[in-house]
PDB file of N, CA and C in Angstrom:
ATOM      1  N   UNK A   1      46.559 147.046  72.349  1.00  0.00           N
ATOM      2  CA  UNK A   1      45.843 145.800  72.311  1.00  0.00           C
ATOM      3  C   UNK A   1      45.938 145.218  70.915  1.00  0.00           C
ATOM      4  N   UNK A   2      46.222 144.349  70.507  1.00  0.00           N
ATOM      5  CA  UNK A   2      46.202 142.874  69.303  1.00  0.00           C
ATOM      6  C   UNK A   2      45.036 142.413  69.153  1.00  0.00           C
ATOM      7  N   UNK A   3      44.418 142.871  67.548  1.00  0.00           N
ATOM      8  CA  UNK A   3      43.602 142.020  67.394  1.00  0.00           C
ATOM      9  C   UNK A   3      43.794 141.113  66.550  1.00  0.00           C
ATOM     10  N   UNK A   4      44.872 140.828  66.701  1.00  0.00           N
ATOM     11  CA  UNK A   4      45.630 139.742  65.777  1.00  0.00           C
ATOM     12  C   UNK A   4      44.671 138.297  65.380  1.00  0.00           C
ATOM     13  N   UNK A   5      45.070 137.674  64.792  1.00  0.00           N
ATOM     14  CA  UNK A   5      43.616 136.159  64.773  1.00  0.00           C
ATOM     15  C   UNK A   5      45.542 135.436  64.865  1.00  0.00           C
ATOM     16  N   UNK A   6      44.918 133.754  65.482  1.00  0.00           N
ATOM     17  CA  UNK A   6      45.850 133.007  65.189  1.00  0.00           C
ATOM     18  C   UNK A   6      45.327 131.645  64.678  1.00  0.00           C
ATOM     19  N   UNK A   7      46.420 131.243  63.463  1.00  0.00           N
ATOM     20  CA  UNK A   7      45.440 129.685  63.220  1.00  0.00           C
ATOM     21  C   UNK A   7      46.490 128.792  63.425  1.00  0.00           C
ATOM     22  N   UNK A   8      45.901 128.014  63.749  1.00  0.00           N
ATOM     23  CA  UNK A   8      47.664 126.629  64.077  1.00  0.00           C
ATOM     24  C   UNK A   8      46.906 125.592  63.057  1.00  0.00           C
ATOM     25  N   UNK A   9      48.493 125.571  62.300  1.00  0.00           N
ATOM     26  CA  UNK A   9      48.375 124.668  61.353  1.00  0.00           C
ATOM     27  C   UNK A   9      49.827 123.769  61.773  1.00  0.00           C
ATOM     28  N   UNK A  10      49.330 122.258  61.937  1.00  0.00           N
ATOM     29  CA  UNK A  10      50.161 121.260  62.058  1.00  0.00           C
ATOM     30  C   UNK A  10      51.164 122.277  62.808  1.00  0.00           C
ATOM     31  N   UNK A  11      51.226 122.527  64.063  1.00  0.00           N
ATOM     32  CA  UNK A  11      51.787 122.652  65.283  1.00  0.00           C
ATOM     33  C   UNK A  11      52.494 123.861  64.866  1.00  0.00           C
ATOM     34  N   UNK A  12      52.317 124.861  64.187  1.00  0.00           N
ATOM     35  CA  UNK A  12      53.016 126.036  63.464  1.00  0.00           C
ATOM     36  C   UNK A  12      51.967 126.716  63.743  1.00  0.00           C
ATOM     37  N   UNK A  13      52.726 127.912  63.922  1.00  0.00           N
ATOM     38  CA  UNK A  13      51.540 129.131  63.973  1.00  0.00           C
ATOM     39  C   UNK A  13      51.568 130.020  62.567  1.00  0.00           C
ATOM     40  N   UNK A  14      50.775 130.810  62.015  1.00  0.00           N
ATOM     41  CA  UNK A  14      50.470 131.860  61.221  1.00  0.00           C
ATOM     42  C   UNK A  14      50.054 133.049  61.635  1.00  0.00           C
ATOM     43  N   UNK A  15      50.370 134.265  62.301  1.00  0.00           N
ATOM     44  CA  UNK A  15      49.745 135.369  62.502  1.00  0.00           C
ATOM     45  C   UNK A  15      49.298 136.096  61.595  1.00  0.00           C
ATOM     46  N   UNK A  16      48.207 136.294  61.576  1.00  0.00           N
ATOM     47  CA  UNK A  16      47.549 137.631  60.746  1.00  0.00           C
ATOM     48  C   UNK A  16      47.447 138.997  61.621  1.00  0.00           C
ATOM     49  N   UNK A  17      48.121 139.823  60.246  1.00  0.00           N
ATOM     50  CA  UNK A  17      48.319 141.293  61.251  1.00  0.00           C
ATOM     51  C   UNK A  17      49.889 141.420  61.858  1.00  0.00           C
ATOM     52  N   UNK A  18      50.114 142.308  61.082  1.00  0.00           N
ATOM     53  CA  UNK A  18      51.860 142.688  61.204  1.00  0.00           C
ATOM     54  C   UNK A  18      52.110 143.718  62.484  1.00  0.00           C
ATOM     55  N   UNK A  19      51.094 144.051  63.607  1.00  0.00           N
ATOM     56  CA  UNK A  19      51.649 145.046  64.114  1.00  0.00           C
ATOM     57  C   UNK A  19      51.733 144.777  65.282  1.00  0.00           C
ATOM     58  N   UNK A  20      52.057 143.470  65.641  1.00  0.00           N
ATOM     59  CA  UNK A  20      52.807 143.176  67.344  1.00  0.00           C
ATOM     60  C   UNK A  20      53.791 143.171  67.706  1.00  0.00           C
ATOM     61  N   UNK A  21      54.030 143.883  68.664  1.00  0.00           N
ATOM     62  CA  UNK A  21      55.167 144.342  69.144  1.00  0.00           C
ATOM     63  C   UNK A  21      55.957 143.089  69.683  1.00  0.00           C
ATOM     64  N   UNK A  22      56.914 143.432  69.704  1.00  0.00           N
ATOM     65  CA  UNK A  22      57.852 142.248  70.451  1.00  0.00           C
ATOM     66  C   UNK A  22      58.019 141.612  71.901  1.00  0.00           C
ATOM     67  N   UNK A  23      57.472 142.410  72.456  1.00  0.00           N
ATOM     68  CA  UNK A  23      56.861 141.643  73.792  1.00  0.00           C
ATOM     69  C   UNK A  23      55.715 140.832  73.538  1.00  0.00           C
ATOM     70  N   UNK A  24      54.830 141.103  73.095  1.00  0.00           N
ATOM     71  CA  UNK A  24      53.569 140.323  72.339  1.00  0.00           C
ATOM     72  C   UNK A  24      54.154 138.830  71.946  1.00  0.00           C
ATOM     73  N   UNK A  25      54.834 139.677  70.875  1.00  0.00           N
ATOM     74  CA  UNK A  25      55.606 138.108  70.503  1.00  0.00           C
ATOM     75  C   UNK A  25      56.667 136.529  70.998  1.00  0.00           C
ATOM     76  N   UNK A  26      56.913 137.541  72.262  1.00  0.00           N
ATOM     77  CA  UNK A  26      57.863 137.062  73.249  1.00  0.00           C
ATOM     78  C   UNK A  26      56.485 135.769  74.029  1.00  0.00           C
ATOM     79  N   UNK A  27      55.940 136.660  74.848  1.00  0.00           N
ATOM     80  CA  UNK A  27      54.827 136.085  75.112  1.00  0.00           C
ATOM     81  C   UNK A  27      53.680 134.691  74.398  1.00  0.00           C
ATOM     82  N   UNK A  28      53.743 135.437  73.089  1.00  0.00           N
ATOM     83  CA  UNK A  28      53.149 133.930  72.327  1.00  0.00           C
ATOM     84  C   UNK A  28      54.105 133.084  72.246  1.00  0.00           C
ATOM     85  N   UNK A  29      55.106 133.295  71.798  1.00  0.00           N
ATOM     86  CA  UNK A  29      56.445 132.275  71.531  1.00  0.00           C
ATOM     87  C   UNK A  29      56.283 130.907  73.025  1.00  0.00           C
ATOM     88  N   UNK A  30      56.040 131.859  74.115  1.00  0.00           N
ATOM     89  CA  UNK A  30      56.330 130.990  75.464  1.00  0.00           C
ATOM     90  C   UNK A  30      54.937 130.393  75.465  1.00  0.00           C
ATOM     91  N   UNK A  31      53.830 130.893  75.758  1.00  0.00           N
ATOM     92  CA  UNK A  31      52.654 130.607  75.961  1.00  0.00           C
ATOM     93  C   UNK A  31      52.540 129.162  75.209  1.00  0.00           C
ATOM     94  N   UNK A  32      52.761 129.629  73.688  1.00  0.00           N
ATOM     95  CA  UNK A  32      52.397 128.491  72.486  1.00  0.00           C
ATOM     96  C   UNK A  32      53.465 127.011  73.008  1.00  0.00           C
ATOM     97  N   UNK A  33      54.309 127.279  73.770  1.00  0.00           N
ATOM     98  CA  UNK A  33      55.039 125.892  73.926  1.00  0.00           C
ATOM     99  C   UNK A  33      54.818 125.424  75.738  1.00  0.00           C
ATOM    100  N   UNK A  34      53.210 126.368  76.056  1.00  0.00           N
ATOM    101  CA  UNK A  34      52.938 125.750  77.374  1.00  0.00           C
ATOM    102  C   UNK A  34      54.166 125.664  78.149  1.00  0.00           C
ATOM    103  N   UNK A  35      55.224 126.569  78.334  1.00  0.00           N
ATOM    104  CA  UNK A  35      56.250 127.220  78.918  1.00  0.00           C
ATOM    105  C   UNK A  35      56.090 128.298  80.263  1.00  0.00           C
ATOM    106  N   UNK A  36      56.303 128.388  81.549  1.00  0.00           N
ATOM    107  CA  UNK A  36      56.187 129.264  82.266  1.00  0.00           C
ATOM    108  C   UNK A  36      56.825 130.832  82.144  1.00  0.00           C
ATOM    109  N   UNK A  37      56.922 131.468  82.472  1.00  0.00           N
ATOM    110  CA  UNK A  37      58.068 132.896  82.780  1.00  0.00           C
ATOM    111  C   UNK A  37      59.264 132.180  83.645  1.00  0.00           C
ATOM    112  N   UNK A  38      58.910 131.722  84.641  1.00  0.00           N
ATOM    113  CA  UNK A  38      60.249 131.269  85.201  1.00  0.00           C
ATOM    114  C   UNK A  38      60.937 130.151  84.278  1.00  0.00           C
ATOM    115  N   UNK A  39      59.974 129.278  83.760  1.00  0.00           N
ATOM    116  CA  UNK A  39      60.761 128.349  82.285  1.00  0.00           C
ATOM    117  C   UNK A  39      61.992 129.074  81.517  1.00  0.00           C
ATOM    118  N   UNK A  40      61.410 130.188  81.150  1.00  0.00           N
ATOM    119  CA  UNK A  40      62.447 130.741  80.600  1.00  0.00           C
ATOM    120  C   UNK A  40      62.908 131.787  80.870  1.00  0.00           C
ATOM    121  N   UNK A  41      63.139 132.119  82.255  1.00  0.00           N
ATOM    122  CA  UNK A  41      64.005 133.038  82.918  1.00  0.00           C
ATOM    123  C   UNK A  41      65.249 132.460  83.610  1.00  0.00           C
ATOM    124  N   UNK A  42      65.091 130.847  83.716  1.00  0.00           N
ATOM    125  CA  UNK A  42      65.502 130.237  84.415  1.00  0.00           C
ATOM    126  C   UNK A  42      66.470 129.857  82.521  1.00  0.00           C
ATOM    127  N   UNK A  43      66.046 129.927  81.492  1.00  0.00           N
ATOM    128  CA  UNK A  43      67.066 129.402  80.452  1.00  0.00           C
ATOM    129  C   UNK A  43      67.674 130.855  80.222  1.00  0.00           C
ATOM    130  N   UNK A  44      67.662 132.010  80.547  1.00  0.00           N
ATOM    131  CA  UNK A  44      68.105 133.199  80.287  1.00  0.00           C
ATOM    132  C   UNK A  44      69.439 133.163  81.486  1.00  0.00           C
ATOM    133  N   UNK A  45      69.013 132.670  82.806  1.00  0.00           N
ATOM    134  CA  UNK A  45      69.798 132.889  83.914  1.00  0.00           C
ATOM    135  C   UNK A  45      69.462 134.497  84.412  1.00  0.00           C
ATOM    136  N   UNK A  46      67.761 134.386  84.250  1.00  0.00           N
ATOM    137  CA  UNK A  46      67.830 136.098  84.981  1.00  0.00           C
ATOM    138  C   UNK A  46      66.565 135.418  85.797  1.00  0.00           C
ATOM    139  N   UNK A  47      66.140 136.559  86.374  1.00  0.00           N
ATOM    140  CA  UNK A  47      64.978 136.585  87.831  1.00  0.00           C
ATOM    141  C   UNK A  47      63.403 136.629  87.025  1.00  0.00           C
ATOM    142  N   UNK A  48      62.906 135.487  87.690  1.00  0.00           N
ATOM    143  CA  UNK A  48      61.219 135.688  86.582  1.00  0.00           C
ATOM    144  C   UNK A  48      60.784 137.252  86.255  1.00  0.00           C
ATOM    145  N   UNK A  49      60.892 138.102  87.105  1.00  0.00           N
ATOM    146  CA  UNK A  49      60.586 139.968  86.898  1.00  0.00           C
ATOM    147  C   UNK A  49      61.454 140.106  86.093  1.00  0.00           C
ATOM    148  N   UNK A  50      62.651 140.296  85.847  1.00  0.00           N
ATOM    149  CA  UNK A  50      62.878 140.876  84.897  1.00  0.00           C
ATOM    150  C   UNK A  50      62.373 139.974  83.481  1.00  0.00           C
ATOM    151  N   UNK A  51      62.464 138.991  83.476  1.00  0.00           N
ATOM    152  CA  UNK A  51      62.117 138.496  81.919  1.00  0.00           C
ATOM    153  C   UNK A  51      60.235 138.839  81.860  1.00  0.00           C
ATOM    154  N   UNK A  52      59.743 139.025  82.725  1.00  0.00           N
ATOM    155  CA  UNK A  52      58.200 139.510  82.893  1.00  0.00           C
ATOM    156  C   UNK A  52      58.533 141.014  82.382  1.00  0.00           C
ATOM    157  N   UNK A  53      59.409 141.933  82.888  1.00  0.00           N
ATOM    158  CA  UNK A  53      59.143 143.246  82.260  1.00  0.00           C
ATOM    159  C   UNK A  53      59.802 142.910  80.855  1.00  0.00           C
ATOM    160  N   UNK A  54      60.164 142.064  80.165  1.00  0.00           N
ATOM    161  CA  UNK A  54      60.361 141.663  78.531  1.00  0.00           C
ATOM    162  C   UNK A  54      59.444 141.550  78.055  1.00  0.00           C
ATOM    163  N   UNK A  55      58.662 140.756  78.978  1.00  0.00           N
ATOM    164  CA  UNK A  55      57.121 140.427  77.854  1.00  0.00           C
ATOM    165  C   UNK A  55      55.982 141.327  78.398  1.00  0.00           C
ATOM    166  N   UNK A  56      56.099 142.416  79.284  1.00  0.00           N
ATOM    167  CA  UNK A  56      55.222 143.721  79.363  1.00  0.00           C
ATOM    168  C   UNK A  56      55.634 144.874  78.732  1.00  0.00           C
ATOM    169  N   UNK A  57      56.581 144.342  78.001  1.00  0.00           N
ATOM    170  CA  UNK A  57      57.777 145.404  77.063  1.00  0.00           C
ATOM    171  C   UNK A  57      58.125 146.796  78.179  1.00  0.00           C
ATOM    172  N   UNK A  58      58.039 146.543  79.483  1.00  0.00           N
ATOM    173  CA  UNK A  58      58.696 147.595  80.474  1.00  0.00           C
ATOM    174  C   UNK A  58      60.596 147.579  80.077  1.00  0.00           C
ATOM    175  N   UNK A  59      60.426 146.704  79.889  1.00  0.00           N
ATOM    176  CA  UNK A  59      62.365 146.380  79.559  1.00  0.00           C
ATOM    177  C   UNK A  59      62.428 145.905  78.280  1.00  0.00           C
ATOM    178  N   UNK A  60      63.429 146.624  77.663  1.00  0.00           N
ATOM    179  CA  UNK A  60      63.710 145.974  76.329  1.00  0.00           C
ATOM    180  C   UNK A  60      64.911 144.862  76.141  1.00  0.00           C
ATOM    181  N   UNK A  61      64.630 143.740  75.431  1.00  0.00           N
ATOM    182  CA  UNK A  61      65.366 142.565  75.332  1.00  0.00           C
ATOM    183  C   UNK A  61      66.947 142.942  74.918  1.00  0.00           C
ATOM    184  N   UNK A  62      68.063 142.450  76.010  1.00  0.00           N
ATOM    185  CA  UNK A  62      68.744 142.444  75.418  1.00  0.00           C
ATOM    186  C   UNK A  62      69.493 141.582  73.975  1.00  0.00           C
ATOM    187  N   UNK A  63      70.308 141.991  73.190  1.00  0.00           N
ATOM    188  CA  UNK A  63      70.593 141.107  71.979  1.00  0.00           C
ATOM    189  C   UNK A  63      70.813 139.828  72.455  1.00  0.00           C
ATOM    190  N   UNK A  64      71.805 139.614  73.728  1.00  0.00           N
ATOM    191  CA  UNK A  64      72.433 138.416  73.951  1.00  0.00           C
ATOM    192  C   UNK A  64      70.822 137.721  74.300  1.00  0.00           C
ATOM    193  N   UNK A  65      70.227 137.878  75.257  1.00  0.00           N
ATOM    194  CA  UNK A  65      69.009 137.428  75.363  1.00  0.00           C
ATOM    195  C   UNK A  65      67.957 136.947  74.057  1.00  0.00           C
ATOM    196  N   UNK A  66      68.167 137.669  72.930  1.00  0.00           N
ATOM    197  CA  UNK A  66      67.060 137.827  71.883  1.00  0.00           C
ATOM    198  C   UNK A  66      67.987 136.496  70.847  1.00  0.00           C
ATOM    199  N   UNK A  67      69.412 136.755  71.385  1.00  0.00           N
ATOM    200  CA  UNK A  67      69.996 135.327  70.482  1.00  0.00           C
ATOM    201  C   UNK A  67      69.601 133.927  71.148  1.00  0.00           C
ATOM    202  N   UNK A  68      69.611 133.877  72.450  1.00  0.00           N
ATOM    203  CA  UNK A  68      69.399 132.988  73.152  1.00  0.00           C
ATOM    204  C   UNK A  68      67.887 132.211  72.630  1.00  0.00           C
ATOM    205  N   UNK A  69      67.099 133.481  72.626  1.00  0.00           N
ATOM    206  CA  UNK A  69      65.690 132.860  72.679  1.00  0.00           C
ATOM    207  C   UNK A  69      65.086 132.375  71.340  1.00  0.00           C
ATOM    208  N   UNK A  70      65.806 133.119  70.567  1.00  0.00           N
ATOM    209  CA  UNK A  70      65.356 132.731  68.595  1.00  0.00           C
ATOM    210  C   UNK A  70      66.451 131.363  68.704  1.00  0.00           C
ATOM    211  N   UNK A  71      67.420 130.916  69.349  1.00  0.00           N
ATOM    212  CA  UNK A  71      67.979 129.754  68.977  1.00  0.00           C
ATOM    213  C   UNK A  71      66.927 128.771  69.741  1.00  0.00           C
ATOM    214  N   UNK A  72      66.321 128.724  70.585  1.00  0.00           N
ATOM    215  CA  UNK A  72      65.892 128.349  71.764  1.00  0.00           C
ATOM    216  C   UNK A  72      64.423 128.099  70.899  1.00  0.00           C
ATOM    217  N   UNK A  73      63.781 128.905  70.517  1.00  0.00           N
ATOM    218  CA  UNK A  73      62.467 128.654  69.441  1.00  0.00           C
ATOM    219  C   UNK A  73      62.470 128.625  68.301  1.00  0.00           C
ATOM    220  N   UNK A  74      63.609 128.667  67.667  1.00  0.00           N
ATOM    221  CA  UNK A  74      63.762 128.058  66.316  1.00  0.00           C
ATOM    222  C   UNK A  74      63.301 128.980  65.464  1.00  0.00           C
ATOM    223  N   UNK A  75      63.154 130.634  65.711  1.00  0.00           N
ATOM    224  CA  UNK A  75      62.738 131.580  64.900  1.00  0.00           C
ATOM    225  C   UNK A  75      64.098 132.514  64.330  1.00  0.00           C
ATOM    226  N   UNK A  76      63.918 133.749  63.543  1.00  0.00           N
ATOM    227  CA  UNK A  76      64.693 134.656  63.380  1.00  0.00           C
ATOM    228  C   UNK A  76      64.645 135.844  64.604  1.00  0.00           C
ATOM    229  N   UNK A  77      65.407 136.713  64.508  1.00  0.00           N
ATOM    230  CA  UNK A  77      65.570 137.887  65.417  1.00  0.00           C
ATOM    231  C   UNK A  77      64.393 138.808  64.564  1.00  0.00           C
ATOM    232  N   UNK A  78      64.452 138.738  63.143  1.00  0.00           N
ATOM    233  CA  UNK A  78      63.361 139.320  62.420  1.00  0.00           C
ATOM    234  C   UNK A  78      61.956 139.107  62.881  1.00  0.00           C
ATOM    235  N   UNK A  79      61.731 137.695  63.225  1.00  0.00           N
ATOM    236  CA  UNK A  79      60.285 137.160  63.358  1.00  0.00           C
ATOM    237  C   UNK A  79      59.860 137.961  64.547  1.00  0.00           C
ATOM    238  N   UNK A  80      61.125 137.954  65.868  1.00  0.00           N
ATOM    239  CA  UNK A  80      60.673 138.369  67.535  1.00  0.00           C
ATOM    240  C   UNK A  80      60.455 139.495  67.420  1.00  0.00           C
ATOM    241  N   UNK A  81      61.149 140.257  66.612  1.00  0.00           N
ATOM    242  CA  UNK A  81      61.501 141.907  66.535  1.00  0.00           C
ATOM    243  C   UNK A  81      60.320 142.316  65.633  1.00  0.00           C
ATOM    244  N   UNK A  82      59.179 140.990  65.255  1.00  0.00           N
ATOM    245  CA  UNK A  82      58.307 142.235  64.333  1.00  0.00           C
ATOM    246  C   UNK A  82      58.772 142.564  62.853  1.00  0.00           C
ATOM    247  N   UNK A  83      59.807 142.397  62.373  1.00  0.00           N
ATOM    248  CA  UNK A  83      60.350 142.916  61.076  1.00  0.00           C
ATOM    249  C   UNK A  83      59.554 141.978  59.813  1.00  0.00           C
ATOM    250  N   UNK A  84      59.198 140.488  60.564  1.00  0.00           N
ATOM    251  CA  UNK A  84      59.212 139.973  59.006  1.00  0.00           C
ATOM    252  C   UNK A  84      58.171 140.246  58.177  1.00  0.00           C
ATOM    253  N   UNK A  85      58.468 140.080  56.675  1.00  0.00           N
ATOM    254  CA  UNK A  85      57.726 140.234  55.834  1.00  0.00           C
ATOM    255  C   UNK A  85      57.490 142.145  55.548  1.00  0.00           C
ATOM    256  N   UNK A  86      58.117 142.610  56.482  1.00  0.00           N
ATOM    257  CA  UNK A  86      58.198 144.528  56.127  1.00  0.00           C
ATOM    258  C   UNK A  86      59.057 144.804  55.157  1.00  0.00           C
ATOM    259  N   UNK A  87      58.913 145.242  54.253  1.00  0.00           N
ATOM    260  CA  UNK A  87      59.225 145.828  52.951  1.00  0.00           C
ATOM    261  C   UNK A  87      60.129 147.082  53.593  1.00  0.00           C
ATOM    262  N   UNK A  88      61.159 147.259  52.812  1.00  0.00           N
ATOM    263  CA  UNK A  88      62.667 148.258  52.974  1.00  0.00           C
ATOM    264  C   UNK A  88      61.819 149.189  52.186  1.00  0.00           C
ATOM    265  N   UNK A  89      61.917 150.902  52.464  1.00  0.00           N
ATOM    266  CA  UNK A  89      61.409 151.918  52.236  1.00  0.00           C
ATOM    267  C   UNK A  89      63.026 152.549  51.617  1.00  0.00           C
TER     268      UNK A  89
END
């Protein structure tokens, strides 16, 4: 469970709290642009279930899919995947 906070500033989001997983993120990405599952299962060219087990993280995103959708929302593969702002150990 996320107890993430979200604030929208001028139509941008800010998350506080680095530890959502990428289905999480999949999910806000769609939600935040008032987008269905079939919206964008139907821009993937797959079946609303499978892009539903993406955002229940039952299935993990494929790359070609994860390029599709960061071009598609205007993010990085870093942002979907959780990475940004994590410091290299």
């Amino acid at each position: 469970m996320c107890l993430c906070q979200h604030k929208f500033v001028s139509s941008a989001i800010i998350i506080l709290g680095d530890n959502m997983e990428t289905y999480e993120i999949l999910r806000n990405l769609r939600e935040d642009r008032d987008l269905t599952q079939q919206n964008i299962a139907d821009l993937l060219k797959i079946g609303r279930t499978m892009y539903r087990r993406y955002e229940t993280g039952e299935t993990e995103i494929p790359i070609r899919h994860l390029k599709v959708l960061c071009t598609y929302y205007g993010v990085t593969s870093d942002h979907v995947l959780g990475l940004s702002g994590k410091a290299k150990k």
